[in-house]
Protein backbone atom coordinates (compact mmCIF):
# COMPACT_ATOMS: atom_id res chain seq x y z
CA UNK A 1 151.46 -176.85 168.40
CA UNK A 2 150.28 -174.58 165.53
CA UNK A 3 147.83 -171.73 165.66
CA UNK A 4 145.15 -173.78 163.09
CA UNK A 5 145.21 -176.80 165.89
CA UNK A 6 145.18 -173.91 168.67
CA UNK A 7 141.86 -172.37 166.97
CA UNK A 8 140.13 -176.40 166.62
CA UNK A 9 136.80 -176.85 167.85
CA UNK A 10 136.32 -179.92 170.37
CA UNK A 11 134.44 -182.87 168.76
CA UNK A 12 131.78 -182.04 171.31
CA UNK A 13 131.53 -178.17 170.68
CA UNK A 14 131.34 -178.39 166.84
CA UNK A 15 128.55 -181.52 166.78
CA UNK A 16 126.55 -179.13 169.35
CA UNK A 17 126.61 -176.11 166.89
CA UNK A 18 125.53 -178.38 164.10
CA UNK A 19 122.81 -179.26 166.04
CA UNK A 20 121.86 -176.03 167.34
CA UNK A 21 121.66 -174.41 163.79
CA UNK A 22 119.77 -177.65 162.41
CA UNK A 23 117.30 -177.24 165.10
CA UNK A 24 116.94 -173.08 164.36
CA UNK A 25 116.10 -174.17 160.60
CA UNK A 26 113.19 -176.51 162.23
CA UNK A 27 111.84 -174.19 164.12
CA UNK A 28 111.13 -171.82 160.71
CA UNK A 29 108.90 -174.81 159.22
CA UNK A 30 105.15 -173.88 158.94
CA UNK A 31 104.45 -177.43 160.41
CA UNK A 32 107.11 -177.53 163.17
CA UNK A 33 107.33 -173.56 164.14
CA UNK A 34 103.60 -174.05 166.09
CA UNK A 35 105.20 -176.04 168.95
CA UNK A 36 107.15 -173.53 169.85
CA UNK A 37 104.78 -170.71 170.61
CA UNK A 38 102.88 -170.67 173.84
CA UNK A 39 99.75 -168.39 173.86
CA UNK A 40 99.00 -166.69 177.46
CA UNK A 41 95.41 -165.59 177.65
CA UNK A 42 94.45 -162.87 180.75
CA UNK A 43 92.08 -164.79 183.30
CA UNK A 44 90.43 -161.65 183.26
CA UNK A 45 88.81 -161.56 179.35
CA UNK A 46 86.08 -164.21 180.26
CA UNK A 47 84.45 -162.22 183.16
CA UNK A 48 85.21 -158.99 181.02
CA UNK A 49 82.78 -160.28 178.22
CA UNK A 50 80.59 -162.78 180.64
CA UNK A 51 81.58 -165.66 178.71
CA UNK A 52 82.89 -167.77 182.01
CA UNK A 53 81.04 -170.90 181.40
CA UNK A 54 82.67 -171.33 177.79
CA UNK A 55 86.28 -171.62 178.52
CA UNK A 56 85.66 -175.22 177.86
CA UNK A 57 84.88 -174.56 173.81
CA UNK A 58 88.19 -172.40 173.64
CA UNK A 59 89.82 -175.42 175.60
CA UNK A 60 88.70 -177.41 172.69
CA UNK A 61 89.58 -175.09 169.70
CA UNK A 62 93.04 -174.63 171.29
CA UNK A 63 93.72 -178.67 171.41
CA UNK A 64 92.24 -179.26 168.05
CA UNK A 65 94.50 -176.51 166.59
CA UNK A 66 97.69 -178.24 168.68
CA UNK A 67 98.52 -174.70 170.14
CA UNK A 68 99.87 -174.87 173.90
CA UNK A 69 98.46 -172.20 175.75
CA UNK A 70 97.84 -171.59 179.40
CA UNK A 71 95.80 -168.59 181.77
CA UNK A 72 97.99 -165.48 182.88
CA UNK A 73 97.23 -163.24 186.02
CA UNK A 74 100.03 -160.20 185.50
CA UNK A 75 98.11 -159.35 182.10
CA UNK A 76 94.21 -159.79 183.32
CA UNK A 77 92.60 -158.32 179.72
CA UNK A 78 95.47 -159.63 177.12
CA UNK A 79 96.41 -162.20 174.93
CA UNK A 80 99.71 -162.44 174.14
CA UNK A 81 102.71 -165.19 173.12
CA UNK A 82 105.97 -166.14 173.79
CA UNK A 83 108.41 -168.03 171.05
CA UNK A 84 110.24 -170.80 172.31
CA UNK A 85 114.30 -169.48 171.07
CA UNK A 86 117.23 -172.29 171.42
CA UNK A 87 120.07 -170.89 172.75
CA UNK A 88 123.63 -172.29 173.11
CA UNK A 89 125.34 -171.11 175.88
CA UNK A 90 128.68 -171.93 178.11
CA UNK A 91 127.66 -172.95 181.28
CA UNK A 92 130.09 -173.18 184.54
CA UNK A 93 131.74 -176.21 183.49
CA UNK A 94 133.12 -174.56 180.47
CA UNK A 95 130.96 -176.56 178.09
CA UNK A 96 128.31 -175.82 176.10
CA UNK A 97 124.76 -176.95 176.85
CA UNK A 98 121.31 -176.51 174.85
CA UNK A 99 118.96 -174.15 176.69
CA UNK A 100 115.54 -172.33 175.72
CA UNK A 101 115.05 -168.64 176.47
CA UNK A 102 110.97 -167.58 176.25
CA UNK A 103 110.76 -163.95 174.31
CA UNK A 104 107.61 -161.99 174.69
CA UNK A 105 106.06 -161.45 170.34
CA UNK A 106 104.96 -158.08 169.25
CA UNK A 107 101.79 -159.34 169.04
CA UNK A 108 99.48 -158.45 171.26
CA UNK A 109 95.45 -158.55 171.85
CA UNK A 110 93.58 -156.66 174.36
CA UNK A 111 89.93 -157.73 174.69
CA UNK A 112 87.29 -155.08 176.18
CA UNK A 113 83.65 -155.58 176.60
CA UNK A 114 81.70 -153.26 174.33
CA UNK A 115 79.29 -151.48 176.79
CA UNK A 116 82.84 -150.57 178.46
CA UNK A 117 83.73 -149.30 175.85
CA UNK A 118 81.12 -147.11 174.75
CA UNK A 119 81.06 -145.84 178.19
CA UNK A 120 84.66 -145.05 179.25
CA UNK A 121 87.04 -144.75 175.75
CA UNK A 122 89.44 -143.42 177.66
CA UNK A 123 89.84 -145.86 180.31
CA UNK A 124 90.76 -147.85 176.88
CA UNK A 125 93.17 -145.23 175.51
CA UNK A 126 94.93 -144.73 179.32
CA UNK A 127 95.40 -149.16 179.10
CA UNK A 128 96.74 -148.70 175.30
CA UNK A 129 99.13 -146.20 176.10
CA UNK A 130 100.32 -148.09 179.31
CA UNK A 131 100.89 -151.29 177.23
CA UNK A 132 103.03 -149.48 174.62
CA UNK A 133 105.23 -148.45 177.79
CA UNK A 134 105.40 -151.39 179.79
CA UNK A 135 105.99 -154.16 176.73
CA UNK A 136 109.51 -155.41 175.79
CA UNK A 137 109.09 -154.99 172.07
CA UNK A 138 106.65 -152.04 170.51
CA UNK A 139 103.43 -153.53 170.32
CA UNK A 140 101.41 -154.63 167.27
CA UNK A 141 98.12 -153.78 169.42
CA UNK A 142 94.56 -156.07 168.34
CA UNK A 143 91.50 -154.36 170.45
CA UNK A 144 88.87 -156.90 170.53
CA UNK A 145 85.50 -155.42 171.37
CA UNK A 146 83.26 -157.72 171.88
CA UNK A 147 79.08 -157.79 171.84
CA UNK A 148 78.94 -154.62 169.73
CA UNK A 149 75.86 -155.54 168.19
CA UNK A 150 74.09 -155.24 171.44
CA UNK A 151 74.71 -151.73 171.75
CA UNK A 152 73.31 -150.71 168.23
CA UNK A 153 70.09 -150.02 169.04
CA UNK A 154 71.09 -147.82 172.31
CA UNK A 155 73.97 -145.91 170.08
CA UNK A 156 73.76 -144.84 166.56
CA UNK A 157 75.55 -146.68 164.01
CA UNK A 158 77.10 -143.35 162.48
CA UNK A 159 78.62 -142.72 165.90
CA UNK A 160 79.95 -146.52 166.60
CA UNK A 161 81.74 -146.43 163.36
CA UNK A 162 83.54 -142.83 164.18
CA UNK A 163 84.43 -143.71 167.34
CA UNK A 164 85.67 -147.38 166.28
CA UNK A 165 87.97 -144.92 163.81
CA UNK A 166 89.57 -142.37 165.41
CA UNK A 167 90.60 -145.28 167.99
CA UNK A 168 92.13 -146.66 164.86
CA UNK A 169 93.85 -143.64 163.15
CA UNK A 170 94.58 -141.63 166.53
CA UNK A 171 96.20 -144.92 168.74
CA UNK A 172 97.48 -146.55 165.25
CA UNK A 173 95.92 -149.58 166.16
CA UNK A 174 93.59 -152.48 164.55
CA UNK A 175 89.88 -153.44 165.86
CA UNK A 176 87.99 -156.61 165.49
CA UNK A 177 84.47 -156.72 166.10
CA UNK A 178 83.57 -160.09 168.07
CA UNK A 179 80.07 -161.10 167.89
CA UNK A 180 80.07 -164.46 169.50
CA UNK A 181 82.75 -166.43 171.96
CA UNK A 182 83.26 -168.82 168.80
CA UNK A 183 84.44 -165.39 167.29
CA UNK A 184 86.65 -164.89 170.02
CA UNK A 185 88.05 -168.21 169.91
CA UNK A 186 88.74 -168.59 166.32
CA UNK A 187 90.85 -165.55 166.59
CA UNK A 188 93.06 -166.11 168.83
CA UNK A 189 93.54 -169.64 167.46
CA UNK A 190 94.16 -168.03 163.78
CA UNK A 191 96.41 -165.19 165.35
CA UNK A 192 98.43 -168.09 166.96
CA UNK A 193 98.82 -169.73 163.65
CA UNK A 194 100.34 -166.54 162.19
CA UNK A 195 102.37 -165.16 165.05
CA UNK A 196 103.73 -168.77 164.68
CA UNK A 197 104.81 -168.58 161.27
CA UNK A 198 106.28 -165.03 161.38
CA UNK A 199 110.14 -165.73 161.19
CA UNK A 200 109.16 -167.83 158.28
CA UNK A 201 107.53 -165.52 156.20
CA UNK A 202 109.91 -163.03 157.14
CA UNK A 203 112.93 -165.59 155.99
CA UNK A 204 111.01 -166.37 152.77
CA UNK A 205 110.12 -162.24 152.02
CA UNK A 206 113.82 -161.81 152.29
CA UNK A 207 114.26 -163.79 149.22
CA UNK A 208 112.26 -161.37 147.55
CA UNK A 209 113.87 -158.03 148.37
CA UNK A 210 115.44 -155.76 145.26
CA UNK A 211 118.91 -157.01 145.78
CA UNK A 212 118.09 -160.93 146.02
CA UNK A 213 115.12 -161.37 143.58
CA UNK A 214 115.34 -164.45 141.95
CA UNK A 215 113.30 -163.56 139.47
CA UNK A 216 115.37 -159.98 138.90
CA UNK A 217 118.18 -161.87 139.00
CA UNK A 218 117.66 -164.23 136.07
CA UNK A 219 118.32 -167.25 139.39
CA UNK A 220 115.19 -168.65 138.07
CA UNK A 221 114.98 -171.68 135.06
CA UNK A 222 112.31 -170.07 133.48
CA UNK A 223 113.51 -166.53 133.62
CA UNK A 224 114.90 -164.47 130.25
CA UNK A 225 117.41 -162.23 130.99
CA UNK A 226 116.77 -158.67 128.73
CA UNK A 227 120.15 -156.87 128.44
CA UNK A 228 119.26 -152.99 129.29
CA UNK A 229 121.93 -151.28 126.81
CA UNK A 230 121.28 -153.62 123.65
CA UNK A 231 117.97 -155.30 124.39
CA UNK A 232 119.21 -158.27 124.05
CA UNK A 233 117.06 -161.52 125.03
CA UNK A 234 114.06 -159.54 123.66
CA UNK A 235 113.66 -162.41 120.85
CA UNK A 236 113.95 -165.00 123.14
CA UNK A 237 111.77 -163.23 125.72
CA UNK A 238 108.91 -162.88 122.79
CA UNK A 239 109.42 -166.73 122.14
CA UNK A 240 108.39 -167.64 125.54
CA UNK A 241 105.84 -165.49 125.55
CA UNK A 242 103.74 -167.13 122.54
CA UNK A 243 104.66 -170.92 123.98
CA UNK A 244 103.51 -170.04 127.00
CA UNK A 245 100.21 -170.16 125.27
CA UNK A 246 97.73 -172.93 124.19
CA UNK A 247 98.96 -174.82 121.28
CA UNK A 248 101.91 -172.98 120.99
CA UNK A 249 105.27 -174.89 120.52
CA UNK A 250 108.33 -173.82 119.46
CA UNK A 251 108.15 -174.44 115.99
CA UNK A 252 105.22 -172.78 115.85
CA UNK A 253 106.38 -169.66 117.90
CA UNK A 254 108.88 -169.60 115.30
CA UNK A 255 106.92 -169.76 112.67
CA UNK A 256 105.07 -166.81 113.85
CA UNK A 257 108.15 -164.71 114.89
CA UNK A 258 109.11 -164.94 111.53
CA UNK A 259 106.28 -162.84 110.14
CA UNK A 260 105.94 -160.67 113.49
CA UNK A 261 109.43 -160.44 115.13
CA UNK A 262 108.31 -158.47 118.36
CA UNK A 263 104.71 -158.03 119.83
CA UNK A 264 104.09 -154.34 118.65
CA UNK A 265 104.35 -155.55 115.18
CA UNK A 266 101.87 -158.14 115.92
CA UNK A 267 99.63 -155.38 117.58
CA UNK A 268 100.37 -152.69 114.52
CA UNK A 269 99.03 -155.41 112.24
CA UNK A 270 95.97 -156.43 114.12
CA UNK A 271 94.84 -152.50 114.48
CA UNK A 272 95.31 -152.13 110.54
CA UNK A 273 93.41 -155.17 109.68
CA UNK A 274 89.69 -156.70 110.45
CA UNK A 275 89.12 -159.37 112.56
CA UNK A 276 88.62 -161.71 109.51
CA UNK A 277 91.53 -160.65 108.19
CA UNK A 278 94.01 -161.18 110.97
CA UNK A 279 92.79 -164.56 111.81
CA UNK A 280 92.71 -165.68 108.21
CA UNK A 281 96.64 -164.28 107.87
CA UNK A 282 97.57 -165.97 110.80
CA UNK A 283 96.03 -169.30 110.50
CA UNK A 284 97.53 -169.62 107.04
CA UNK A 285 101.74 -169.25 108.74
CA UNK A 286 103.54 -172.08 107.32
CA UNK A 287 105.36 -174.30 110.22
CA UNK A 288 108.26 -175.14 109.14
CA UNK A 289 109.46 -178.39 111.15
CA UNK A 290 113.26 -179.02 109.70
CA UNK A 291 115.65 -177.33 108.07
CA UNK A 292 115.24 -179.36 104.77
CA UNK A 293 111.30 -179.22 105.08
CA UNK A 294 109.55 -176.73 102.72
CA UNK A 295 106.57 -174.40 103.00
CA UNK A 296 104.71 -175.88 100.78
CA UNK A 297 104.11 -179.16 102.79
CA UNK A 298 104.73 -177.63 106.03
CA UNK A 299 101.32 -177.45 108.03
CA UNK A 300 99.41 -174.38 109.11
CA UNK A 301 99.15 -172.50 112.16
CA UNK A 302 95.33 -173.11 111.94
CA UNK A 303 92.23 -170.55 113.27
CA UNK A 304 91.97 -172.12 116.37
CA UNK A 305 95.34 -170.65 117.76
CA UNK A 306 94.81 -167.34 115.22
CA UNK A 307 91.67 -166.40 117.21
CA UNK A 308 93.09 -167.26 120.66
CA UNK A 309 95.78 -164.86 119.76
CA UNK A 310 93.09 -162.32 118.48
CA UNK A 311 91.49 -162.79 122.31
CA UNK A 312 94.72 -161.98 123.75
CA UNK A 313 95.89 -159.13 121.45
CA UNK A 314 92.36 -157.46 121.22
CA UNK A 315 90.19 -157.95 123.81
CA UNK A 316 89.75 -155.21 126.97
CA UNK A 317 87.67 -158.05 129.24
CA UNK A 318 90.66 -158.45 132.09
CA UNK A 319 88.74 -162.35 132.79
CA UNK A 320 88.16 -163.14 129.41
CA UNK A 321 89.68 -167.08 128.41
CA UNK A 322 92.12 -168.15 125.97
């Protein structure tokens, strides 16, 4: 027997690690990646912010958004998830077998009444620091404070907003004010949607890094590749420029090149001529459509494109149209 039919996968082992890394690609997808997150929410929160009759209209915003949740006792104040990862694993029979392992996300929410917490912040700091000890992963900590506009007319708004923060800047942590217990629902249902969707975005920023850029790279169709030492592509980078615009095709991006072979020319001439004058010299280009066509019955470039260049060239108004 020879080493390569030593070193063969069974029929069984390789069609199971097909399927396992098919399966891992599913789970990125925007669509599919939701089913796989379960949201844990404190049974604590709705006695914290006297909401207990409502848990029926966060039932409902849950269901409508397809996320599975369910209540939590070890973590009475929190919100929390865990992502659904696919594992392959060897199990006593010496085969492999498809199992799911449950890992705890960074992302975490702790909701705190706001009387509370204008009248013990450091019973909130002492449960902050605790959670950032006791949690598998370093925390991306959400404090939800909710009914703060209750508490405006007892404590000045100068002294809300200082406090709100220094909890910010000091325990590197972000706030959201919740007015209402649709506020509170909405966010945890939009925070599930995003914790959700996390390895994707992550996958898809990857693409984008400095050493796999598509765009850097010249990967992309539409991409012009400038050579550094001679500047080459700069002609052809300057052609797609002007038929990226209105009107513009490439005879007539040709036709302009050939009186203004790079865009500073174009931008000397229209400084050292008026307005009139730059859209009269421009509209009056010659197109030239085939090599045995001649200027004389070639058509114009016309003022309608001569003034949309003048727009683009001249104006300062960032929102101004072509």
């Amino acid at each position: 027997m020879t080493s390569k039919a030593k070193t063969k996968k069974p029929p069984d082992q390789a069609k199971l690690e097909r399927k396992h890394i098919l399966e891992q690609q599913k789970r990125l997808k925007p669509v599919e990646c939701l089913k796989y997150i379960k949201c844990f929410i404190g049974t604590n929160i709705f006695s914290e912010i006297d909401e207990s009759g409502n848990q029926f209209l966060l039932h409902n915003k849950l269901a409508e958004a397809k996320v599975r949740y369910e209540y939590c006792d070890l973590y009475e104040n929190l919100v929390f998830w865990e992502r659904s990862d696919q594992q392959t694993l060897f199990n006593k029979e010496n085969t492999l077998d498809m199992t799911e392992k449950f890992t705890k996300e960074s992302n975490v929410i702790l909701i705190m009444n706001a009387l509370n917490f204008t009248s013990a912040p450091q019973f909130l700091t002492s449960q902050i620091k605790k959670l950032k000890t006791i949690w598998p992963v370093a925390p991306l900590i959400t404090v939800g404070i909710y009914g703060m506009e209750s508490l405006t007319s007892k404590t000045p708004p100068e002294e809300l907003e200082t406090r709100l923060t220094e909890l910010q800047i000091f325990e590197k942590i972000n706030v959201r004010l919740l007015h209402t217990f649709v506020d509170f629902a909405d966010m945890v249902v939009n925070f599930s949607k995003a914790v959700s969707e996390i390895p994707f975005k992550k996958q898809e920023a990857a693409k984008f890094s400095t050493l796999s850029c598509g765009f850097l790279m010249n990967d992309n169709k539409d991409c012009v590749r400038v050579e550094e030492e001679n500047n080459a592509g700069m002609s052809r980078l300057w052609q797609q420029h002007l038929t990226r615009l209105p009107l513009v095709t490439l005879d007539v991006a040709e036709a302009i090149m050939h009186e203004f072979s790079c865009p500073k020319k174009l931008l000397d001439f229209k400084e050292n001529s008026t307005e009139t004058e730059f859209v009269n010299f421009i509209a009056d280009i010659r197109i030239k459509r085939s090599l045995y066509a001649t200027f004389e019955n070639a058509r114009r470039v016309g003022p309608e494109l001569a003034k949309k260049l003048l727009t683009l060239f001249g104006t300062i108004n960032p929102n101004e149209f072509l």
